[in-house]
Protein backbone atom coordinates (compact mmCIF):
# COMPACT_ATOMS: atom_id res chain seq x y z
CA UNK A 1 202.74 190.34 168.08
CA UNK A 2 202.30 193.21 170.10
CA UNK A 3 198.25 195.11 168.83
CA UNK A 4 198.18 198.81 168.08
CA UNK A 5 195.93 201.10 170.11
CA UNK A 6 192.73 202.72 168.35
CA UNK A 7 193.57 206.26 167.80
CA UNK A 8 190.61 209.28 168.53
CA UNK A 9 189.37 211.85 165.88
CA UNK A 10 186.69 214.30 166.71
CA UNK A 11 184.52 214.39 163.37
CA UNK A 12 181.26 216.84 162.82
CA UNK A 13 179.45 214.99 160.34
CA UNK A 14 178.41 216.50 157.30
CA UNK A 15 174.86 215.62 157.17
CA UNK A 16 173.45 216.51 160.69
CA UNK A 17 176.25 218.56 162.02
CA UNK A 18 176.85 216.15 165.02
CA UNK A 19 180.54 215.97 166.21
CA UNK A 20 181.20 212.05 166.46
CA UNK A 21 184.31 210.62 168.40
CA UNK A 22 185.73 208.12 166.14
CA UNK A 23 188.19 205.30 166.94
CA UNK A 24 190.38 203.73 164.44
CA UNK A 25 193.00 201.16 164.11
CA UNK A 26 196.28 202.32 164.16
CA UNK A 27 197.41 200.33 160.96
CA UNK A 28 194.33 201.69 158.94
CA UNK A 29 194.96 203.94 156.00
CA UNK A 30 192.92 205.35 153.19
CA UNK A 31 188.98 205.70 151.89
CA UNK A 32 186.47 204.28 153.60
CA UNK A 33 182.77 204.68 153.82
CA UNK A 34 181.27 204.41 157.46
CA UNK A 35 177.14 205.46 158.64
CA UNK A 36 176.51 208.52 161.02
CA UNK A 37 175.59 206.92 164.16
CA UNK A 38 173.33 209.64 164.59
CA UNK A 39 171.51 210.28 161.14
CA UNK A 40 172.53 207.00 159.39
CA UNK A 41 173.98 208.77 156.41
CA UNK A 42 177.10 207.52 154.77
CA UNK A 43 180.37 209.28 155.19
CA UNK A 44 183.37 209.18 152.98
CA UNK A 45 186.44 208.98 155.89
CA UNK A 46 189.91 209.42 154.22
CA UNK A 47 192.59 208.95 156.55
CA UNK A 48 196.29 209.99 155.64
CA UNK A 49 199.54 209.91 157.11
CA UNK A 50 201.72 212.89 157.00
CA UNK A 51 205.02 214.45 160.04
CA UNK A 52 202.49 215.94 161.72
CA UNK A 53 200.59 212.77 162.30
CA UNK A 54 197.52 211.54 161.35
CA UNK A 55 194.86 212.89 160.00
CA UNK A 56 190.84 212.28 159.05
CA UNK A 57 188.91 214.30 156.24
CA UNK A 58 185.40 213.12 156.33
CA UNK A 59 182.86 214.02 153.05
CA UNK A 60 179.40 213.20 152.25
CA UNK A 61 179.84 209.50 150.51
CA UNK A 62 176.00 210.05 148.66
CA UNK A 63 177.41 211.90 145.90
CA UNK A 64 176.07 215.17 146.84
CA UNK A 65 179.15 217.58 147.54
């Protein structure tokens, strides 16, 4: 079975205003929560599919917004 590459998404994170390069499976789809590497603070990545390709929102996951 032949392993997808990582795909790249520049992300500016909503905490510290850092753009972050972020490399994710192929295959994965949906919510997840992943840290800052800079600040530490927990993100809320959604990652969709659509014909343009796809595509990462990325929200504060404290409950703040």
């Amino acid at each position: 079975m032949k392993e997808e590459p990582a795909e790249e998404f520049e992300v500016v994170c909503p905490y510290c205003g850092e753009e972050i390069e972020l490399h994710l499976d192929a295959d994965l789809a949906g919510a997840l929560v992943q840290d800052c590497e800079v600040c530490c603070n927990p993100w809320l990545l959604r990652i969709s599919q659509d014909e343009d390709g796809r595509r990462v929102d990325i929200a504060r996951a404290d409950g703040s917004d």
